[in-house]
Protein backbone atom coordinates (compact mmCIF):
# COMPACT_ATOMS: atom_id res chain seq x y z
CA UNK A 1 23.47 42.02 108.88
CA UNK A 2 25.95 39.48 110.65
CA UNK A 3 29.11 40.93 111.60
CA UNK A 4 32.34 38.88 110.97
CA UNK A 5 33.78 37.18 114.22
CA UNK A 6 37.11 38.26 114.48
CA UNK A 7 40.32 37.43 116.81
CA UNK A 8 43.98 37.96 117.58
CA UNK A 9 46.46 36.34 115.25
CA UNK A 10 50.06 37.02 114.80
CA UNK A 11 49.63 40.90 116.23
CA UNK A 12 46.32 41.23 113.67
CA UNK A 13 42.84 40.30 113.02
CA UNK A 14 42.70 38.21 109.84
CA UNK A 15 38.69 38.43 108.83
CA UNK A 16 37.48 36.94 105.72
CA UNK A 17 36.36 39.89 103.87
CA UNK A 18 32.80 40.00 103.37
CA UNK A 19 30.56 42.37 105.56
CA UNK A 20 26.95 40.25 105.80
CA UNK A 21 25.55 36.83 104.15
CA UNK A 22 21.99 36.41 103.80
CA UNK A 23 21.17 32.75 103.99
CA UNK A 24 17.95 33.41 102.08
CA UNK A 25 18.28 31.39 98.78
CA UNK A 26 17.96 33.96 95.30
CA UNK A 27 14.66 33.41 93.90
CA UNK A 28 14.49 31.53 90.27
CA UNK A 29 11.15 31.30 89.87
CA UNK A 30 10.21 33.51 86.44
CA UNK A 31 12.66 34.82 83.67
CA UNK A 32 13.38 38.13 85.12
CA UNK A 33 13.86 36.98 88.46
CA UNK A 34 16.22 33.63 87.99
CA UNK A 35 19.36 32.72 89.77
CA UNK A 36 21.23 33.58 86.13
CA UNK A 37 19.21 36.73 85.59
CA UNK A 38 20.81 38.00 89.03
CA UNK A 39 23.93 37.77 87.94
CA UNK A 40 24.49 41.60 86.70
CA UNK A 41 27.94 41.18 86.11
CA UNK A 42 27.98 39.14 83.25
CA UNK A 43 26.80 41.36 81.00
CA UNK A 44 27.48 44.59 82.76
CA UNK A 45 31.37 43.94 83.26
CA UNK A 46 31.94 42.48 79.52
CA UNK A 47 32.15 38.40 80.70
CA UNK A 48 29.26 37.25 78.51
CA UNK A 49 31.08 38.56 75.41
CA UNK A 50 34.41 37.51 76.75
CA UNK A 51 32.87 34.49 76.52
CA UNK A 52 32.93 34.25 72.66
CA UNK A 53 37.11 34.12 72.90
CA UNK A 54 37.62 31.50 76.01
CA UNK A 55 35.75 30.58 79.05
CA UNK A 56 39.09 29.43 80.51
CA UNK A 57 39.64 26.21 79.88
CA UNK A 58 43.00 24.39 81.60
CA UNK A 59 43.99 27.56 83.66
CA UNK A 60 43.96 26.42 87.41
CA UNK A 61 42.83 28.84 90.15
CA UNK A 62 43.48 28.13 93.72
CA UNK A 63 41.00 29.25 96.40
CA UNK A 64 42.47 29.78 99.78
CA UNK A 65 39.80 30.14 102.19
CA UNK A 66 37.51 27.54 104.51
CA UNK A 67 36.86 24.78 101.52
CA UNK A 68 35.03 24.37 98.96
CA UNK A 69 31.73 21.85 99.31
CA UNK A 70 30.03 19.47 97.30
CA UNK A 71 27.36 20.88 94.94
CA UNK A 72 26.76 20.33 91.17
CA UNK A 73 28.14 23.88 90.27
CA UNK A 74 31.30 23.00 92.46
CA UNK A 75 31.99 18.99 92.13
CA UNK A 76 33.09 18.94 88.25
CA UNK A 77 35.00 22.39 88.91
CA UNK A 78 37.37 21.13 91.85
CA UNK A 79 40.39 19.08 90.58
CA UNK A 80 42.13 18.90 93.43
CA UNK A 81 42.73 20.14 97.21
CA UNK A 82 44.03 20.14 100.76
CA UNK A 83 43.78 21.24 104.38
CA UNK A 84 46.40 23.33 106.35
CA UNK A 85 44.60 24.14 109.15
CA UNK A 86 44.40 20.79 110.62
CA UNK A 87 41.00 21.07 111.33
CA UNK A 88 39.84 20.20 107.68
CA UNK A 89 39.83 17.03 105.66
CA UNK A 90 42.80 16.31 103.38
CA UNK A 91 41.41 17.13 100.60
CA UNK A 92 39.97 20.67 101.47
CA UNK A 93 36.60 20.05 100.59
CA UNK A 94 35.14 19.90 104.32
CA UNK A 95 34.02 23.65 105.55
CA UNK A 96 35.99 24.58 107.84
CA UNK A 97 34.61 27.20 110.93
CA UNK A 98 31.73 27.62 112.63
CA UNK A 99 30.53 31.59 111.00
CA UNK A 100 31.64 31.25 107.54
CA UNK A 101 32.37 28.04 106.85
CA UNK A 102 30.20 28.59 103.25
CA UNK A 103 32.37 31.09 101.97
CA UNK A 104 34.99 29.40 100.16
CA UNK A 105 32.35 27.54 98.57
CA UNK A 106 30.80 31.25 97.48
CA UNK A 107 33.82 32.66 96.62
CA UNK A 108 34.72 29.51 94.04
CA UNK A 109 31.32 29.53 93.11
CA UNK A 110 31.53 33.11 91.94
CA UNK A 111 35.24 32.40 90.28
CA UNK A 112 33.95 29.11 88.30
CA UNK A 113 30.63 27.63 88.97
CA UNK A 114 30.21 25.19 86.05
CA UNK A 115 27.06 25.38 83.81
CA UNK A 116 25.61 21.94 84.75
CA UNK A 117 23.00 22.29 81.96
CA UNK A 118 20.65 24.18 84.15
CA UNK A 119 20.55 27.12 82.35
CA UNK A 120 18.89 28.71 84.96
CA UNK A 121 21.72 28.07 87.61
CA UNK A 122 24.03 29.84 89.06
CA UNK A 123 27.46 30.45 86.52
CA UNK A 124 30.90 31.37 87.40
CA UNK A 125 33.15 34.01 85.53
CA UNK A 126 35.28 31.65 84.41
CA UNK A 127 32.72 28.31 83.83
CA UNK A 128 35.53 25.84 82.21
CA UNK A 129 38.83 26.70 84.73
CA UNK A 130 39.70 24.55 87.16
CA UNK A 131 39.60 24.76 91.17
CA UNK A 132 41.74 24.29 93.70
CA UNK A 133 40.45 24.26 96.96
CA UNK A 134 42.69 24.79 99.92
CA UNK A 135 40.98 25.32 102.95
CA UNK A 136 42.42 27.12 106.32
CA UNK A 137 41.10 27.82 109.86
CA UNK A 138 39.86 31.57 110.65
CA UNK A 139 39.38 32.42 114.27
CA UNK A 140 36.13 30.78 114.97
CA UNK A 141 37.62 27.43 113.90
CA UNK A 142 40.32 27.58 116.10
CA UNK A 143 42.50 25.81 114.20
CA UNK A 144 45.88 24.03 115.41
CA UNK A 145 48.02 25.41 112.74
CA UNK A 146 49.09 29.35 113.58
CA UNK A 147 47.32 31.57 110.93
CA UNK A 148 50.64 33.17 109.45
CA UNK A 149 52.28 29.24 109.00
CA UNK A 150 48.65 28.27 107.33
CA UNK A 151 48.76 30.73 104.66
CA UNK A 152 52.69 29.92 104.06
CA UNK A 153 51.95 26.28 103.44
CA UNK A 154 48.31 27.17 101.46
CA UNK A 155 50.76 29.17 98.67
CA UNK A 156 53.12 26.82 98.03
CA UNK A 157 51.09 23.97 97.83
CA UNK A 158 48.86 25.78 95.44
CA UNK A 159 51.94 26.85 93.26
CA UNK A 160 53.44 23.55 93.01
CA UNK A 161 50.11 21.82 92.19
CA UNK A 162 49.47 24.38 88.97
CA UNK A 163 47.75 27.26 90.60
CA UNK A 164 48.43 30.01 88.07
CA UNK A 165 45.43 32.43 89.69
CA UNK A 166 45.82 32.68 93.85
CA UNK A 167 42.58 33.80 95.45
CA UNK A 168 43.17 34.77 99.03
CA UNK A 169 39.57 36.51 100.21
CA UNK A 170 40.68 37.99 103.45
CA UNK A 171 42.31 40.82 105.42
CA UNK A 172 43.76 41.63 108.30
CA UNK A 173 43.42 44.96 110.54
CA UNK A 174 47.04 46.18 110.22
CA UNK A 175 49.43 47.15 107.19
CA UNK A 176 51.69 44.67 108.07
CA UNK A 177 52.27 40.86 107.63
CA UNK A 178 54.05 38.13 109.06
CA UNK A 179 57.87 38.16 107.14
CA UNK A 180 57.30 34.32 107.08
CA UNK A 181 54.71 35.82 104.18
CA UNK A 182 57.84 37.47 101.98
CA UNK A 183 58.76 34.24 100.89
CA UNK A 184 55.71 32.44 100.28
CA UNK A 185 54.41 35.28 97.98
CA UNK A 186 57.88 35.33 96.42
CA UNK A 187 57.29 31.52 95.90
CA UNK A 188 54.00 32.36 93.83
CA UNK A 189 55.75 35.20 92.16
CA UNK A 190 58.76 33.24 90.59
CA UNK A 191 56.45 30.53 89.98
CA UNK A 192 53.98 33.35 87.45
CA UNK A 193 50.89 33.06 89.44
CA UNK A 194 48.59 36.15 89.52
CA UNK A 195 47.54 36.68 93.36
CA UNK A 196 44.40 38.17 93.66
CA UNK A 197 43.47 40.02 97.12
CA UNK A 198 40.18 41.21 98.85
CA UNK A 199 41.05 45.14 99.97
CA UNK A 200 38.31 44.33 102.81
CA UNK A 201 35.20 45.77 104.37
CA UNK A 202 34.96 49.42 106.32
CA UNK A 203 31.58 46.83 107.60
CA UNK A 204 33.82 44.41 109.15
CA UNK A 205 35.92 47.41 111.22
CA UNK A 206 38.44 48.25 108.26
CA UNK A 207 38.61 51.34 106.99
CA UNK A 208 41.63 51.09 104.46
CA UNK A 209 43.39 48.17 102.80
CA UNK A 210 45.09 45.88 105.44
CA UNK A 211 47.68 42.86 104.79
CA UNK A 212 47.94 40.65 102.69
CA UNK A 213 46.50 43.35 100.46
CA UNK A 214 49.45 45.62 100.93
CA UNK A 215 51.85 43.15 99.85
CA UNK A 216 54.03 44.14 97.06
CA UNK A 217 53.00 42.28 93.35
CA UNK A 218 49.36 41.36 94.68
CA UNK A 219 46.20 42.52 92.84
CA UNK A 220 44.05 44.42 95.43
CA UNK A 221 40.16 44.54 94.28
CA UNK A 222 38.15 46.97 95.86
CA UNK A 223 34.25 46.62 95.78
CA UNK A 224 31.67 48.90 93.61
CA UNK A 225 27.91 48.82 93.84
CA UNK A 226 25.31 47.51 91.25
CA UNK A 227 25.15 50.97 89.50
CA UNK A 228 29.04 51.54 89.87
CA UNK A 229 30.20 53.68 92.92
CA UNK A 230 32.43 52.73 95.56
CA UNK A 231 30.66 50.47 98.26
CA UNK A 232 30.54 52.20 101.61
CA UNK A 233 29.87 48.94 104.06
CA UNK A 234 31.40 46.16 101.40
CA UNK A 235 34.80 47.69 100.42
CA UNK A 236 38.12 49.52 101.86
CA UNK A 237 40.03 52.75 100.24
CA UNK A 238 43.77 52.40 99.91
CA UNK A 239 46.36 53.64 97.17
CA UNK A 240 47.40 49.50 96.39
CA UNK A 241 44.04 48.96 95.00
CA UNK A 242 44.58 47.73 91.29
CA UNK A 243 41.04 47.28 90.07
CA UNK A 244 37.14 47.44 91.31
CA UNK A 245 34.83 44.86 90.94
CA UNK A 246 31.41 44.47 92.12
CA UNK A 247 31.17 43.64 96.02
CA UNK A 248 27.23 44.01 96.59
CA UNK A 249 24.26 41.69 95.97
CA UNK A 250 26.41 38.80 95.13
CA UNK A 251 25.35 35.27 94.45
CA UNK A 252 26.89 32.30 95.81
CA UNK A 253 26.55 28.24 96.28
CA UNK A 254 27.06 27.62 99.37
CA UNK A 255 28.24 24.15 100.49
CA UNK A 256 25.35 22.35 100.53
CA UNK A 257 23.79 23.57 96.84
CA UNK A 258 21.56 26.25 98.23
CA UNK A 259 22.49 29.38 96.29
CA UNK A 260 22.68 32.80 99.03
CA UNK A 261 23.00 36.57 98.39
CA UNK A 262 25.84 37.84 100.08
CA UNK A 263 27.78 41.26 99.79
CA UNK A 264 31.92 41.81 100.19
CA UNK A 265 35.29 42.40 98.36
CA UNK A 266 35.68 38.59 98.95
CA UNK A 267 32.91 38.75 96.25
CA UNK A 268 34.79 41.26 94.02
CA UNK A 269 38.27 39.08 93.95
CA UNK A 270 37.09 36.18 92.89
CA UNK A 271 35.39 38.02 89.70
CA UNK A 272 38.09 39.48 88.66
CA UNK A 273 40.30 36.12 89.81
CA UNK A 274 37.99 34.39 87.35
CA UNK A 275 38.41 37.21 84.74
CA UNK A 276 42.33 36.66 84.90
CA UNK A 277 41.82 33.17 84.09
CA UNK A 278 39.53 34.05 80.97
CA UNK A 279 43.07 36.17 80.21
CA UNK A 280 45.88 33.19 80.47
CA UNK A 281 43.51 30.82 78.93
CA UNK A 282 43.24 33.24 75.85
CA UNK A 283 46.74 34.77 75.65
CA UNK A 284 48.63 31.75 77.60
CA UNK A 285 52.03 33.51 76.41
CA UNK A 286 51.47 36.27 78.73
CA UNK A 287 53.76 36.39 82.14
CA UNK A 288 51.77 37.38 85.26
CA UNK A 289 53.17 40.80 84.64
CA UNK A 290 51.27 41.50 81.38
CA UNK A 291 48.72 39.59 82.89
CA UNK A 292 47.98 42.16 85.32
CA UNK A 293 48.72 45.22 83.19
CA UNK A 294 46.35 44.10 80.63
CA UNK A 295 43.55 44.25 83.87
CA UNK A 296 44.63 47.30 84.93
CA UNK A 297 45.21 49.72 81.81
CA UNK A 298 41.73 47.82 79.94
CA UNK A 299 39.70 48.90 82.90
CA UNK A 300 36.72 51.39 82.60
CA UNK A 301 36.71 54.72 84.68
CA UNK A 302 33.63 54.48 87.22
CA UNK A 303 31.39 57.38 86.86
CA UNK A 304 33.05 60.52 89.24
CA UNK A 305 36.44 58.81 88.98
CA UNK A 306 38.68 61.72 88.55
CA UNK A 307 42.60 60.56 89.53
CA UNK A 308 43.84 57.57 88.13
CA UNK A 309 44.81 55.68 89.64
CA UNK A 310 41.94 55.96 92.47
CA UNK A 311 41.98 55.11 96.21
CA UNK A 312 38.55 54.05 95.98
CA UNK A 313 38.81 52.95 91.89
CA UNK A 314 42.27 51.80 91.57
CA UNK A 315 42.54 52.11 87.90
CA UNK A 316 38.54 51.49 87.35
CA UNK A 317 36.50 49.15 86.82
CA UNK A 318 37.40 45.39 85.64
CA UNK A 319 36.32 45.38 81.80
CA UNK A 320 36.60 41.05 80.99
CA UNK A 321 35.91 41.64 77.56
CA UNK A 322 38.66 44.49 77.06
CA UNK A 323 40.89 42.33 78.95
CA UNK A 324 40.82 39.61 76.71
CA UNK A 325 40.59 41.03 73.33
CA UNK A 326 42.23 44.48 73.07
CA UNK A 327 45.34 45.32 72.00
CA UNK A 328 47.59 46.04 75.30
CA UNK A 329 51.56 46.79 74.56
CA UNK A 330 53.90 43.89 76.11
CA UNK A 331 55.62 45.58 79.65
CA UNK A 332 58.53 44.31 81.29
CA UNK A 333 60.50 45.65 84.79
CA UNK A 334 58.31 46.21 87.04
CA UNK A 335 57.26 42.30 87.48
CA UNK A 336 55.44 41.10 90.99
CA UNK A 337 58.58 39.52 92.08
CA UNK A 338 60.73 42.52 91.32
CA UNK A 339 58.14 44.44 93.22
CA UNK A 340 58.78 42.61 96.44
CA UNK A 341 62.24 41.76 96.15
CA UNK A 342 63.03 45.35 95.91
CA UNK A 343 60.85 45.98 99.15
CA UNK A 344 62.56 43.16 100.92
CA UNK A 345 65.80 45.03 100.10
CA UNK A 346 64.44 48.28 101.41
CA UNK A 347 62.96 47.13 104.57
CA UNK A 348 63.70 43.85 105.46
CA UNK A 349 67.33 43.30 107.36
CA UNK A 350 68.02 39.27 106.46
CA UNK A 351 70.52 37.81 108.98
CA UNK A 352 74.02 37.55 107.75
CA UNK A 353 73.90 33.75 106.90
CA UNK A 354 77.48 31.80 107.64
CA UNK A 355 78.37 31.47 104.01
CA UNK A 356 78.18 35.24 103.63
CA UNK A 357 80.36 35.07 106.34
CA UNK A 358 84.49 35.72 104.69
CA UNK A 359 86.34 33.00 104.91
CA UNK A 360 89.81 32.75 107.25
CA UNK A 361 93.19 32.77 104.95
CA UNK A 362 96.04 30.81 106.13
CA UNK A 363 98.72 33.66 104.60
CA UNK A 364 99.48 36.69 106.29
CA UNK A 365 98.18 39.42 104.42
CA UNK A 366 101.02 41.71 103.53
CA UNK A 367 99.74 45.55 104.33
CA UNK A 368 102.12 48.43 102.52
CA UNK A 369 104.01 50.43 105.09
CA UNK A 370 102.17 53.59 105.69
CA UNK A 371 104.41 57.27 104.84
CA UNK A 372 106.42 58.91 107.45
CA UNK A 373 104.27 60.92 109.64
CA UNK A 374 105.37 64.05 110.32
CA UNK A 375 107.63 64.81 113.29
CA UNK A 376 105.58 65.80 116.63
CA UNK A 377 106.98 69.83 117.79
CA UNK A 378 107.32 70.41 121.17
CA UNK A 379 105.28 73.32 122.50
CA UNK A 380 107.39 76.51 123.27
CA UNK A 381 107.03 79.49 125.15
CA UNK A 382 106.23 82.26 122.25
CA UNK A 383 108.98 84.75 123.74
CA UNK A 384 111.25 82.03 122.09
CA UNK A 385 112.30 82.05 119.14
CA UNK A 386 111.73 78.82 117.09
CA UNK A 387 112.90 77.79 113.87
CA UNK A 388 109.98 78.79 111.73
CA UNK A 389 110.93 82.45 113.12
CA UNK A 390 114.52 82.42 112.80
CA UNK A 391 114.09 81.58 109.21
CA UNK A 392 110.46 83.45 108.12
CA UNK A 393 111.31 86.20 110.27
CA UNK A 394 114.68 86.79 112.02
CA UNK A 395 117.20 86.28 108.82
CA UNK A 396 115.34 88.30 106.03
CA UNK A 397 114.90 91.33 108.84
CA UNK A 398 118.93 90.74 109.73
CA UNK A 399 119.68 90.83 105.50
CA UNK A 400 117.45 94.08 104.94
CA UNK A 401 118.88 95.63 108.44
CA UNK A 402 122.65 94.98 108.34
CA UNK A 403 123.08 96.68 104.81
CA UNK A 404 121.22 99.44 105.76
CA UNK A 405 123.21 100.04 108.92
CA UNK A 406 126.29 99.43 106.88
CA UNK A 407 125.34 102.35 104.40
CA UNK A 408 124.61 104.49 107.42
CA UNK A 409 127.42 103.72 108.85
CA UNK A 410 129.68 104.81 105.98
CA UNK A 411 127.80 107.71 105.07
CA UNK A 412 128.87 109.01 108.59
CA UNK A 413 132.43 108.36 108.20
CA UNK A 414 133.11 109.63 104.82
CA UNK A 415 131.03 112.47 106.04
CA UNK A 416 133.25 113.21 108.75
CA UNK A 417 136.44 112.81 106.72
CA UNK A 418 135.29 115.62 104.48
CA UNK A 419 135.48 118.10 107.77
CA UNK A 420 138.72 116.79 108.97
CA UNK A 421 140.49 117.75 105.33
CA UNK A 422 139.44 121.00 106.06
CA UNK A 423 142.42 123.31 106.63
CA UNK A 424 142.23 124.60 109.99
CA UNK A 425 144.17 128.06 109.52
CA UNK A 426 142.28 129.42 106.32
CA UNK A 427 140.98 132.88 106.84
CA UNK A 428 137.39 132.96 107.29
CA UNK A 429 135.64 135.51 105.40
CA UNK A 430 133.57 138.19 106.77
CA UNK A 431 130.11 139.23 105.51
CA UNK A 432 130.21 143.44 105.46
């Protein structure tokens, strides 16, 4: 197994996200054993009988990775294309990078190979929707273009050429992303495209879900095995996964025709990028908002799945089949550009711009003349009397006080009048 190169861009390692690529071609030689025969998922995830509804005709999906090259399965698929890494050709369709320059031709391959009349050949999930190929520079390409600007222009030029599926098949080592990022996935968000994420590879160093698969709005595909359990090399764990796919003994045509076996979520997102087209091509009155709930709340619980939804699961496995036929109830409030716009609010601080700024007024503003404060009282010695004494204290003691004393007082004298009236000379008399 081939580990990914990896280097320092914009504070992170952005890795495309499979773990290995075997360059051995996938045998077709006898029934059992063909190129088509390998391709489990058809049947096992429901696309073969999606197929009898729509096989996604007209619905465009852009693949952001190192280009897509010239093979019969790819030529008739690509409709259009460019380069912004500036190490490409202008219209994307040179491999870009020295490691992996194959793997945007795997990971379109996967999304919508067309059925070239070989029936034997390698198919897409989505055989009859367009590509858009959009290639950027990785690490070992050392492209001119900074990583963070390459993606920027990659989602806006895939939004305003039709893109309504977004394939980016990458992650970085870190949570975060470059803020230049809010806006382009804004862009894609007011514009209704679904943007479909890899959640990575614990074999490329990753243990959980790294940017842009934490991004607010995106659809984060983790990576199952053939018989439907979490891979432990070719996927990540993270609570923003929205749906599994399968991740391990993938098929791909690489740039020059020759069909590999590879293994990594950059397998699993463009299978369920390709399922989301078989959904807008079959319910094109759907918002990317219904879009993605009809992915999420149609898929199948993998076998042990217990919470939903799952670090490791999301909310199960991708079910095409479900996806496009059942009956899901319309949602609306909780769109991909609400989702971001509302974490932008929370945890972005945008500059105060100078129209935000108010504006001078050429009248005085009249302000209402404040009340009367009260008057300042001096400090005095508390020996003193002061006024709130003389009246709380002094003059109800002096009205209670002075009556009394005047009572007393006249008590006494009438008292003493009494005696005086006495007659002095009147015999006293004497007790025998």
């Amino acid at each position: 197994m081939r580990r990914l190169a990896a280097a320092l861009l914009a504070g992170a390692i952005a890795v495309l996200a499979c773990t290995a690529a075997s360059v051995a071609p996938a045998d077709d030689e006898g029934d059992d054993d063909s190129i088509r025969a390998q391709e489990y998922w058809l049947d096992q995830y429901g696309i073969t009988k999606a197929w009898e509804v729509t096989k996604g005709k007209g619905v465009k999906i852009a693949v952001i990775d190192t280009g897509v090259g010239h093979a019969p399965e790819l030529d008739p698929a690509v409709v259009g294309g460019t380069d912004v890494s500036g190490a490409g050709s202008a219209d994307g369709r040179t491999p870009v990078g020295t490691l992996d320059a194959n793997h945007g031709s795997w990971v379109a391959s996967l999304a919508a190979a067309r059925d070239h009349g070989d029936k034997e050949a390698m198919i897409g999930v989505a055989p009859k929707a367009d590509i858009l190929s959009i290639s950027i520079g990785f690490p070992d390409a050392s492209p001119p273009v900074p990583f963070a600007e390459q993606v920027v222009k990659a989602m806006h030029w895939a939004v305003d050429h039709g893109a309504k599926v977004i394939n980016l098949s990458f992650t970085t080592n870190t949570l975060d992303w470059d803020e230049s990022w809010d806006e382009a996935f804004l862009y894609a968000y007011q514009h209704d495209a679904v943007v479909v994420v890899a959640a990575g590879n614990r074999g490329s160093g990753t243990g959980v879900v790294g940017a842009p698969a934490t991004i607010p709005g995106v659809l984060t595909v983790a990576g199952v095995t053939p018989e439907e359990k979490a891979s432990r090399d070719a996927s990540t764990q993270g609570i923003t996964i929205g749906v599994s796919a399968p991740s391990e003994q993938l098929l791909g045509v690489s740039a020059d025709g020759e069909v590999v076996v590879w293994d990594g979520t950059s397998g699993a997102a463009p299978i369920v990028s390709g399922i989301i087209a078989l959904v807008r091509a079959a319910h094109p009155e759907l918002d990317a908002e219904n879009v993605i709930e009809r992915i999420t709340e149609t898929a199948r619980r993998a076998p042990g799945m217990t919470a939903v939804p799952s670090p490791l699961y999301g909310y199960g496995l991708v079910d095409a089949a479900a996806a496009v036929s059942d009956d899901v109830p319309l949602v609306s409030g909780d769109s991909p550009t609400h989702q971001l716009e509302e974490w932008i609010r929370l945890y972005r601080r945008a500059p105060v711009q100078a129209s935000q700024s108010p504006a001078p007024t050429e009248k005085a503003v009249e302000v209402p003349p404040l009340p009367r404060a009260d008057p300042v009282s001096t400090p005095v010695s508390p020996l003193l009397p002061d006024r709130d004494r003389v009246l709380y204290g002094s003059i109800p003691l002096m009205a209670v006080t002075v009556p009394a004393i005047l009572v007393l007082l006249g008590v006494t004298v009438a008292a003493r009048r009494l005696r005086s009236a006495r007659p002095s000379g009147a015999p006293r008399r004497k007790n025998l």
